[in-house]
Protein backbone atom coordinates (compact mmCIF):
# COMPACT_ATOMS: atom_id res chain seq x y z
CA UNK A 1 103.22 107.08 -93.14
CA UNK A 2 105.43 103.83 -92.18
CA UNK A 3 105.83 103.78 -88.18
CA UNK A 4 108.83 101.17 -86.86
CA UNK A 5 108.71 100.13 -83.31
CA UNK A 6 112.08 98.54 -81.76
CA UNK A 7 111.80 96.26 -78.90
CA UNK A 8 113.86 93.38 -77.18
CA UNK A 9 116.91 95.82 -75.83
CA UNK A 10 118.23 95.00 -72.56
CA UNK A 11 121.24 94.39 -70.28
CA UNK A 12 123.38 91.28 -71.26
CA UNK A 13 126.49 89.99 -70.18
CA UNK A 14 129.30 89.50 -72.45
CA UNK A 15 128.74 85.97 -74.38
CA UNK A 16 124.94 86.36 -74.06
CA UNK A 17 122.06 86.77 -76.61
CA UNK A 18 119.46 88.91 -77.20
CA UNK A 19 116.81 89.06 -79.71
CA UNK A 20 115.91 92.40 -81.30
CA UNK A 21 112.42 92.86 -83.23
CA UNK A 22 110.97 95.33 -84.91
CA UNK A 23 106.91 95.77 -85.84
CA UNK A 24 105.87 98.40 -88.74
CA UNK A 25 102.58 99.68 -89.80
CA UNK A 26 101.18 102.19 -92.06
CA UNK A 27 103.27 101.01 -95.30
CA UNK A 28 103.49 98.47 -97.60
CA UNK A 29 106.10 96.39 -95.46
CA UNK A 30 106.13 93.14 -97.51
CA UNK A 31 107.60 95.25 -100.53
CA UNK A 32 110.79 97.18 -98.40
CA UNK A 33 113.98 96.30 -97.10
CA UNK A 34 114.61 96.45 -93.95
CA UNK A 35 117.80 97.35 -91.73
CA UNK A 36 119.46 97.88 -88.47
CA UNK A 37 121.81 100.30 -87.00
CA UNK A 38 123.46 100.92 -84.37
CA UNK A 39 124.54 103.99 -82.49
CA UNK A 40 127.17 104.53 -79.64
CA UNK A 41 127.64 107.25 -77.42
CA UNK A 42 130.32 109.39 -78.91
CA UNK A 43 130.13 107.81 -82.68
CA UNK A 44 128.27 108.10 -85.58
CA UNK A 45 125.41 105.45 -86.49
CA UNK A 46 126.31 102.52 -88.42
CA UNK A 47 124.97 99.79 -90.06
CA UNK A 48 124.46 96.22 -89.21
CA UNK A 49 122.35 94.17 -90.98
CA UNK A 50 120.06 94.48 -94.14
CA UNK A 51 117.44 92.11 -95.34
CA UNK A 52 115.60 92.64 -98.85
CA UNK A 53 111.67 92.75 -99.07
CA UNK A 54 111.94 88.96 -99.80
CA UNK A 55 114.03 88.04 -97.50
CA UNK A 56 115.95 85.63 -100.22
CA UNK A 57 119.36 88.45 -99.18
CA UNK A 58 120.84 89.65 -96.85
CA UNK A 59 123.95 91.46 -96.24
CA UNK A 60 125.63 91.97 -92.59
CA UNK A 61 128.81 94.76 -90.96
CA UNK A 62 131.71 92.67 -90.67
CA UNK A 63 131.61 93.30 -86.85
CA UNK A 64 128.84 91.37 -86.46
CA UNK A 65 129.11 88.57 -89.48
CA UNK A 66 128.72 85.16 -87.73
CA UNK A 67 127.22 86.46 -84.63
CA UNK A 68 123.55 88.57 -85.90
CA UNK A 69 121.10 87.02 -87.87
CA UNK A 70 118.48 89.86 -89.56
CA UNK A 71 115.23 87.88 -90.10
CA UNK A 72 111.80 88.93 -91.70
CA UNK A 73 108.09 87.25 -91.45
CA UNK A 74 106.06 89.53 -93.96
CA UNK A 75 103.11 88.25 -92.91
CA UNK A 76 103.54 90.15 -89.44
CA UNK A 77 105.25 92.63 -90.66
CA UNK A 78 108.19 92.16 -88.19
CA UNK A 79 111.88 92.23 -89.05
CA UNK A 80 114.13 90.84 -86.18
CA UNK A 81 117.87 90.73 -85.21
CA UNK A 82 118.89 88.01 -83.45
CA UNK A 83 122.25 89.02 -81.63
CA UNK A 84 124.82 86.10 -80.31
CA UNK A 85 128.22 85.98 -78.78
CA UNK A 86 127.06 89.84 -77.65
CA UNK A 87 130.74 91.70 -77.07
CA UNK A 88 131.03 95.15 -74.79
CA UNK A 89 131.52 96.95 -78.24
CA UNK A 90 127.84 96.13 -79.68
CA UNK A 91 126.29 98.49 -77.00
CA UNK A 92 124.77 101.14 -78.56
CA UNK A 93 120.99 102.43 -79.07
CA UNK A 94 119.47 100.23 -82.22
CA UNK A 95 117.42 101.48 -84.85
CA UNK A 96 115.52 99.41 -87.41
CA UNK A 97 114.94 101.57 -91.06
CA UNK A 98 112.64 101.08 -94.05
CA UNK A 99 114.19 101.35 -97.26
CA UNK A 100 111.29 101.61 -100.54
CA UNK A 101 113.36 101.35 -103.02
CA UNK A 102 112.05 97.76 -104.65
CA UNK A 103 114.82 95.58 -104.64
CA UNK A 104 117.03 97.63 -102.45
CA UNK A 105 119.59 95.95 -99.77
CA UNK A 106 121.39 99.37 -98.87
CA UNK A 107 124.42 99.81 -96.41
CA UNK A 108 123.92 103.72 -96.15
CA UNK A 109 121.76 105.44 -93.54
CA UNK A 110 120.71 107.99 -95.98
CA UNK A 111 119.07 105.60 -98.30
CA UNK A 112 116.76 104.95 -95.77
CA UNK A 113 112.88 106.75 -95.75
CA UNK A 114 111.63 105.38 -92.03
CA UNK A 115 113.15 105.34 -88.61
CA UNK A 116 112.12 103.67 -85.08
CA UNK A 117 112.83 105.36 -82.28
CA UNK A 118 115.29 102.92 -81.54
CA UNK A 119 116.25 100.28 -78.22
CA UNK A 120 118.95 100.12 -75.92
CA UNK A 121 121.28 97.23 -76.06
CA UNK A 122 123.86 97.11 -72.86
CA UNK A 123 126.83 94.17 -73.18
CA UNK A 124 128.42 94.24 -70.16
CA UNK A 125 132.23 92.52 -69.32
């Protein structure tokens, strides 16, 4: 059984940066891709950021093209999301997923087979 811990959620003001990370064990971590999502009170989860088992793709929400970078170090089995330019509309509760499927670099929630219990990211005006 793959467990995902979030951490790295916080209070930041508008502008700021904050650095997301996200530490599995019990799987074979090196061989999944991993995402983020994001929740909001009041709206249904979406996705972020995706980053295949390799970490030679990635793929990115347009919301937050330019400003998150999804990064991977296999060896540590840790995926991170490194958040810039933070706006009021990227608070929300963060999850990080594990998709198996080899070769996978999914957009959908459902596509997903592991969930952390997800961090709170606050981006105040």
């Amino acid at each position: 059984q793959v467990q995902l811990v979030e951490s790295g959620g916080g209070l930041v003001q508008a502008g700021g940066s904050l650095r997301l990370s996200c530490a599995a064990s019990g799987g074979t971590f090196s061989r999944y891709a991993m995402g983020w999502f994001r929740q909001a009170p009041g709206k249904e989860r979406e996705f972020v950021a995706v980053i295949r088992w390799s970490g030679g793709s990635t793929d990115y929400a347009d919301s937050v093209k330019g400003r998150f970078t999804i990064s991977r170090d296999n060896a540590k089995n840790m995926v991170y999301l490194q958040m810039d330019s933070l706006k009021p509309e990227d608070t929300a509760v963060y999850y990080c997923a594990a998709d198996r499927r080899l070769g996978a670099l999914a957009r959908r929630g459902f596509e997903y087979d592991y969930w952390g219990q997800g961090t709170q990211v606050t981006v105040s005006s």
